[in-house]
C-alpha atoms as a PDB file:
ATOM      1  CA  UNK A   1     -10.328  -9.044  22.349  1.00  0.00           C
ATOM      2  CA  UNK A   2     -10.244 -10.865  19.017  1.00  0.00           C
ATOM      3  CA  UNK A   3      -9.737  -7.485  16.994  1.00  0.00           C
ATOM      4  CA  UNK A   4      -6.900  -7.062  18.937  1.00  0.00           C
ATOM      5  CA  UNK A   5      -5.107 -10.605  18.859  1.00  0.00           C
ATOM      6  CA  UNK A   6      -5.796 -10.186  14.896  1.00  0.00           C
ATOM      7  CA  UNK A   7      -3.555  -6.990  15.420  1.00  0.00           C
ATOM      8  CA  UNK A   8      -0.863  -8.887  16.969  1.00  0.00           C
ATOM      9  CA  UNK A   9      -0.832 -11.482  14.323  1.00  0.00           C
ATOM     10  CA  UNK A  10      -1.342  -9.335  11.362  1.00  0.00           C
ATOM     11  CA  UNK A  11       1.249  -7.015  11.586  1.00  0.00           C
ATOM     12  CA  UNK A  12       4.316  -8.384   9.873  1.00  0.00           C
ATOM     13  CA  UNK A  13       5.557  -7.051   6.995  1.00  0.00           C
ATOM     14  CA  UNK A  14       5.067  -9.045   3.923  1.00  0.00           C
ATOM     15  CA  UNK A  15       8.753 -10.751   3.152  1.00  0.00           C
ATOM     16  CA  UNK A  16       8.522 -10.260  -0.418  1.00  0.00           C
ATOM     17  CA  UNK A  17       7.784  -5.999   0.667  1.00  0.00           C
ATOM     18  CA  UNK A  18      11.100  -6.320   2.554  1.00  0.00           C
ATOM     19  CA  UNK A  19      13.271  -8.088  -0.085  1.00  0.00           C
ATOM     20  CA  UNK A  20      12.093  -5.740  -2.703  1.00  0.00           C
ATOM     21  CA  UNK A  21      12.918  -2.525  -0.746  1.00  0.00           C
ATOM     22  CA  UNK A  22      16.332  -3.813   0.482  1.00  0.00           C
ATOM     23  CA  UNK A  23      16.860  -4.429  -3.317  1.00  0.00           C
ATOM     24  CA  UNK A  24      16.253  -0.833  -3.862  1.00  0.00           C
ATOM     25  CA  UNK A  25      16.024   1.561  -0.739  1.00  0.00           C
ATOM     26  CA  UNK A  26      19.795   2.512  -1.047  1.00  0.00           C
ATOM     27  CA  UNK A  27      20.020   3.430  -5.362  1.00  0.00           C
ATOM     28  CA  UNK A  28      20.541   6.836  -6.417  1.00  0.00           C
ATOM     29  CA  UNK A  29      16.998   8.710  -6.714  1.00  0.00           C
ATOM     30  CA  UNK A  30      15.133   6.290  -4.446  1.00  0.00           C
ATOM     31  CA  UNK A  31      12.953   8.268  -1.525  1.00  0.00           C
ATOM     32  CA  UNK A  32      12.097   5.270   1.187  1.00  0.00           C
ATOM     33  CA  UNK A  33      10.457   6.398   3.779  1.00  0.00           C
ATOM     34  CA  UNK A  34       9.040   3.980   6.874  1.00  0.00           C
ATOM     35  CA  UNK A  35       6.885   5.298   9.468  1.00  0.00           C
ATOM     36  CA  UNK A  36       4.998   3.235  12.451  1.00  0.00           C
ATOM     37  CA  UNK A  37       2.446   3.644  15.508  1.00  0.00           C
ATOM     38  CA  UNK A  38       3.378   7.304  17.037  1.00  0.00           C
ATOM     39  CA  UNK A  39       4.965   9.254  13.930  1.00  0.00           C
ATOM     40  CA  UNK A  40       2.267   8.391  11.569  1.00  0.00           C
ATOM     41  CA  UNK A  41      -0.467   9.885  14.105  1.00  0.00           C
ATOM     42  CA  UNK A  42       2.102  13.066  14.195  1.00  0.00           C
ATOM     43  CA  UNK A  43       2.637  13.610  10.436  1.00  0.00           C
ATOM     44  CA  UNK A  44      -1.095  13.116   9.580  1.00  0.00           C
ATOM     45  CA  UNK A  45      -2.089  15.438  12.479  1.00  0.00           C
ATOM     46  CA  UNK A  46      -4.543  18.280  11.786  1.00  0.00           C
ATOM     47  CA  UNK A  47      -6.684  15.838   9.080  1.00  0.00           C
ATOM     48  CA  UNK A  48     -10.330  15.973   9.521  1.00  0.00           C
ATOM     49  CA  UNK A  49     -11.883  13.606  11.501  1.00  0.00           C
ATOM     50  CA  UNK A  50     -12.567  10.802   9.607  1.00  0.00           C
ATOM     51  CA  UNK A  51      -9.076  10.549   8.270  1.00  0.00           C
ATOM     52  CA  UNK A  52      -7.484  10.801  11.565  1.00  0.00           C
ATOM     53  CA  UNK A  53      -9.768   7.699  12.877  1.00  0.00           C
ATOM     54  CA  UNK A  54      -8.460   5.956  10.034  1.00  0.00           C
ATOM     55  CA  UNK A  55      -5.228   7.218  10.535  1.00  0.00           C
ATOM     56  CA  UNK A  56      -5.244   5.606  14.077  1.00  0.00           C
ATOM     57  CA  UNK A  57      -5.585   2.350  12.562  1.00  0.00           C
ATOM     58  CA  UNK A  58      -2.303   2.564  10.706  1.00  0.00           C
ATOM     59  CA  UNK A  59       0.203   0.641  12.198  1.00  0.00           C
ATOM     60  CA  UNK A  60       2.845   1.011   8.868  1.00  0.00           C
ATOM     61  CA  UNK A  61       3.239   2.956   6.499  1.00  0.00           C
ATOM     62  CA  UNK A  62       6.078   2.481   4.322  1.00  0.00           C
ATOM     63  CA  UNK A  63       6.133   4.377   0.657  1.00  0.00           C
ATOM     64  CA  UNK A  64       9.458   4.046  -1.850  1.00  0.00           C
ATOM     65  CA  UNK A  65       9.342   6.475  -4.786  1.00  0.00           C
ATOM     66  CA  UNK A  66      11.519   6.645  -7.969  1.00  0.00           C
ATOM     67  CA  UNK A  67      11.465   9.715  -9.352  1.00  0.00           C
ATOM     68  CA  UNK A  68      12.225  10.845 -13.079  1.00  0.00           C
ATOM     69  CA  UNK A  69      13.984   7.009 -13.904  1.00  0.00           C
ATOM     70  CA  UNK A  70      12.069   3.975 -12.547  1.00  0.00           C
ATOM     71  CA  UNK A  71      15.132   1.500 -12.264  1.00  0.00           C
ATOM     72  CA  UNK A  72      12.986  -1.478 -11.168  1.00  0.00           C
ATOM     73  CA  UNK A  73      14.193  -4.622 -13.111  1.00  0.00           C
ATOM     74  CA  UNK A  74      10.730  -5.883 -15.204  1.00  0.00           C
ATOM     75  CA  UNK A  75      11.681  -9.299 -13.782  1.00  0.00           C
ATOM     76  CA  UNK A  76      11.931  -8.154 -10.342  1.00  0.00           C
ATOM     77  CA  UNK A  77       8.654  -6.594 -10.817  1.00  0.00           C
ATOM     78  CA  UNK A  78       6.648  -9.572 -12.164  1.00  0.00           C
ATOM     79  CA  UNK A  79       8.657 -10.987  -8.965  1.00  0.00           C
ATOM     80  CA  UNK A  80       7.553  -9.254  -6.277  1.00  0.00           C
ATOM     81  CA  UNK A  81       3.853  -9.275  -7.603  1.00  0.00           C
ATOM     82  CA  UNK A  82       4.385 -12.857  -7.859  1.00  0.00           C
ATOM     83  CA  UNK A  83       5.655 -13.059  -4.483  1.00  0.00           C
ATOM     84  CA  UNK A  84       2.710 -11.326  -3.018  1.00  0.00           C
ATOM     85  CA  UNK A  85       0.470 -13.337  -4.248  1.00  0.00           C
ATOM     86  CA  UNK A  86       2.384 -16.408  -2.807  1.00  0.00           C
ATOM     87  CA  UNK A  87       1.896 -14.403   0.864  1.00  0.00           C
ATOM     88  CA  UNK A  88      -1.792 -14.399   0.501  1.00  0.00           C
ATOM     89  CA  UNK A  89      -2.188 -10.691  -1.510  1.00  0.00           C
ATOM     90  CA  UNK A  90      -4.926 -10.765  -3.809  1.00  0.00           C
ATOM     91  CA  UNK A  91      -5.229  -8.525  -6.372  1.00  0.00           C
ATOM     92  CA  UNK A  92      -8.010  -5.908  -6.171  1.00  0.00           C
ATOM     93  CA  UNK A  93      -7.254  -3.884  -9.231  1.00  0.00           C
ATOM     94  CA  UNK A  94      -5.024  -2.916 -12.082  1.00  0.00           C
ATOM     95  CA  UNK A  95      -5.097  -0.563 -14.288  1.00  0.00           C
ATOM     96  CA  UNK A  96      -3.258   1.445 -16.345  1.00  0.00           C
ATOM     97  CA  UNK A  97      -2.893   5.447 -16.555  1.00  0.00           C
ATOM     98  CA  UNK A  98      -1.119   7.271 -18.562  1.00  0.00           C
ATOM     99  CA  UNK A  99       2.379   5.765 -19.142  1.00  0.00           C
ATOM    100  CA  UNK A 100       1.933   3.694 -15.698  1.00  0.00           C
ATOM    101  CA  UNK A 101       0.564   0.593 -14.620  1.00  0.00           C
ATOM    102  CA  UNK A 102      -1.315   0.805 -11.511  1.00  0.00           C
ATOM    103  CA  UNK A 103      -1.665  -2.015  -9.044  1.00  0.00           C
ATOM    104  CA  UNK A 104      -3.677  -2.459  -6.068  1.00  0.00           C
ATOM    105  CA  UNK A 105      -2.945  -5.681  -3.974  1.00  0.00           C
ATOM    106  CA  UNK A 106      -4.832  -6.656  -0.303  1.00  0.00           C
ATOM    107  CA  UNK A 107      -3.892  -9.282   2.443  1.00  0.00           C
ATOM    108  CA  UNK A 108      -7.176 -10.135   4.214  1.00  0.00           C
ATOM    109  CA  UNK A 109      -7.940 -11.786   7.672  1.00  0.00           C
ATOM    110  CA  UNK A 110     -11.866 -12.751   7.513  1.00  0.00           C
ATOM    111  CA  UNK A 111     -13.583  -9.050   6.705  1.00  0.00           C
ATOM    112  CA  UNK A 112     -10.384  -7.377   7.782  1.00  0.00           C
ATOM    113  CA  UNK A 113      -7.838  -5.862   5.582  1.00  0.00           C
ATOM    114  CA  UNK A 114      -4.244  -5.882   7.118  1.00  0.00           C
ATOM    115  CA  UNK A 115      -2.558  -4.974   4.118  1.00  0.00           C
ATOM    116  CA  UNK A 116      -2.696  -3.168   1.229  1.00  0.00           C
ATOM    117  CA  UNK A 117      -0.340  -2.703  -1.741  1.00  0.00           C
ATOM    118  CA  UNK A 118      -0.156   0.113  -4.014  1.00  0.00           C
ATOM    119  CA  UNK A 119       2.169   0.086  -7.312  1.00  0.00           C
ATOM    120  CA  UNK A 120       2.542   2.645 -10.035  1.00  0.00           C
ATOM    121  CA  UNK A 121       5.169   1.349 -11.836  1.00  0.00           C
ATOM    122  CA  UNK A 122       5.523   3.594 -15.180  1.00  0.00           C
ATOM    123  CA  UNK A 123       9.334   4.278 -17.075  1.00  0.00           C
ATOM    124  CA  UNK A 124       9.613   7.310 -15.545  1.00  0.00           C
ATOM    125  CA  UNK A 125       8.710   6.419 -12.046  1.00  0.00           C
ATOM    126  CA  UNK A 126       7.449   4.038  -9.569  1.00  0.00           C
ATOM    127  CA  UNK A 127       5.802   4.016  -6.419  1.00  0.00           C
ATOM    128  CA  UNK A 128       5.213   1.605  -3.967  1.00  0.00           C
ATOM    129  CA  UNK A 129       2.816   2.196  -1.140  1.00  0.00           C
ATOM    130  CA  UNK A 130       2.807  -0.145   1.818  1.00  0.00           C
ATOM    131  CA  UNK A 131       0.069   0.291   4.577  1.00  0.00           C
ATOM    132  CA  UNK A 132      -0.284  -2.229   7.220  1.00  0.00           C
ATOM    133  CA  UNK A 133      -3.334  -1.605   9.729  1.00  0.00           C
ATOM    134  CA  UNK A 134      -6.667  -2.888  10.401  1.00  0.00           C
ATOM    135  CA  UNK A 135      -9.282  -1.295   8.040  1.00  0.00           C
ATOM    136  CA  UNK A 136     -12.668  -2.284   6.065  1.00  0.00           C
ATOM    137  CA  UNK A 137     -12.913  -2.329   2.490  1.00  0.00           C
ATOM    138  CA  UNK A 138     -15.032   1.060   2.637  1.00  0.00           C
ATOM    139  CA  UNK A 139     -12.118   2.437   4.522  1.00  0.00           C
ATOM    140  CA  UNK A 140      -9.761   2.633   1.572  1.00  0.00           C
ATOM    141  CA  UNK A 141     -10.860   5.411  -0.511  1.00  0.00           C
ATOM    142  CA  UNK A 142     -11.714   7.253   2.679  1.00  0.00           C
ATOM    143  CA  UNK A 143      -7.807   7.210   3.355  1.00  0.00           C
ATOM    144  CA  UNK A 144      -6.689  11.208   2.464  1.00  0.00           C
ATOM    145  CA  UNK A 145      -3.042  10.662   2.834  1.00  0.00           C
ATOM    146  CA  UNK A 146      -1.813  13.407   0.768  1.00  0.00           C
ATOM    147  CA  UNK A 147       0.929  10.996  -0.530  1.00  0.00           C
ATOM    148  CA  UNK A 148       2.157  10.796  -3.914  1.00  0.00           C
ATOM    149  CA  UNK A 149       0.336   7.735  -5.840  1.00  0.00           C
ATOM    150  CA  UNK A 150      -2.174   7.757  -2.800  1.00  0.00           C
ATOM    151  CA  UNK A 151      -4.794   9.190  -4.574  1.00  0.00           C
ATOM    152  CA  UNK A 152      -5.446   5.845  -6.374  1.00  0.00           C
ATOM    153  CA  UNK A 153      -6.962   4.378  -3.250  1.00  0.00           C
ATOM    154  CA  UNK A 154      -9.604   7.353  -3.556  1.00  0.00           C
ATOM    155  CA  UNK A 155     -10.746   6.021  -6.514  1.00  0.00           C
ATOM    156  CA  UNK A 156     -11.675   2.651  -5.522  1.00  0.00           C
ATOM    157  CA  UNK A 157     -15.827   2.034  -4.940  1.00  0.00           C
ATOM    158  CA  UNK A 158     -16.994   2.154  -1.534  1.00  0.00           C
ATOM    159  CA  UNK A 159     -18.426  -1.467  -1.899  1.00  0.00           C
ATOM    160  CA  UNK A 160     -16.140  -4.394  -2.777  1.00  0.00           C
ATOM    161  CA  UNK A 161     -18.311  -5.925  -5.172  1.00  0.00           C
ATOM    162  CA  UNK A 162     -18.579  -2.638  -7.340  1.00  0.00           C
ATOM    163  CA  UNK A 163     -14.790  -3.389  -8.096  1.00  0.00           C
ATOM    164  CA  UNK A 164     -14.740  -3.557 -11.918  1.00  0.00           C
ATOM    165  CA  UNK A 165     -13.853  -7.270 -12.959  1.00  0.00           C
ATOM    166  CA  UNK A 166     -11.955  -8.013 -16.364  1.00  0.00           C
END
């Protein structure tokens, strides 16, 4: 009963995630694509089994790509990073590869992760990957999207405490 009343709670997308994509969803070159309860089950059909258990804990997933021109302002960047750390995100990881900076961001509730924020930003592109859900730590680099920028999450440890600390 309590997993699900965290459910309930949890599941509101982050303000500073809807500002920024408002900002953006409608430029020239921008892919934003928003997908909840029912269609993301469908689209990640056919997965093997551990993915699609994870899958059925996905209650959002929203992704916005920029493709050949990244045309994110570097203030409204710093912003929204800003701003989700303001709405409880903490920062897991960051990293940089190749031209792009790679972020990973989490919103916790106790042990559970409802959120989790993925940003390449780069000067050719930028991704951001929004997944809102119920999941453990050990969850996230079991999560086989097949997403562009995705792939990140496969990299992280399978223990939290193996995350690499500056």
């Amino acid at each position: 009963m309590g997993f699900l009343c965290l459910q309930i709670n949890a599941m509101a997308q982050s303000p500073a995630v809807e500002n920024f994509y408002n900002e953006y969803r409608h430029a020239p070159n921008v892919i934003d694509l928003n997908f909840h309860g029912e269609i993301i089950k469908f689209a990640f059909q056919g997965e093997d089994k551990s993915t699609g258990d994870l899958i059925e804990r996905i209650s959002q997933l929203r992704i916005m790509i920029m493709e050949d021109k990244n045309i994110v302002k570097k203030g409204d960047y710093r912003e929204l990073v800003s701003n989700l750390k303001d709405d409880r995100f903490e920062e897991l990881m960051t990293f940089r590869e190749g031209g792009s900076d790679i972020e990973i961001l989490l919103r916790e509730k106790g042990a559970i992760i409802t959120d989790v924020i993925l940003l390449l930003n780069g000067d050719d592109e930028f991704i951001m990957l929004s997944l809102e859900g119920l999941f453990r730590f050990e969850d996230l680099n079991d999560l086989n999207l097949n997403i562009e920028g995705s792939e990140h999450l496969q990299n992280l440890p399978d223990k939290r405490k193996d995350v690499p600390r500056a």
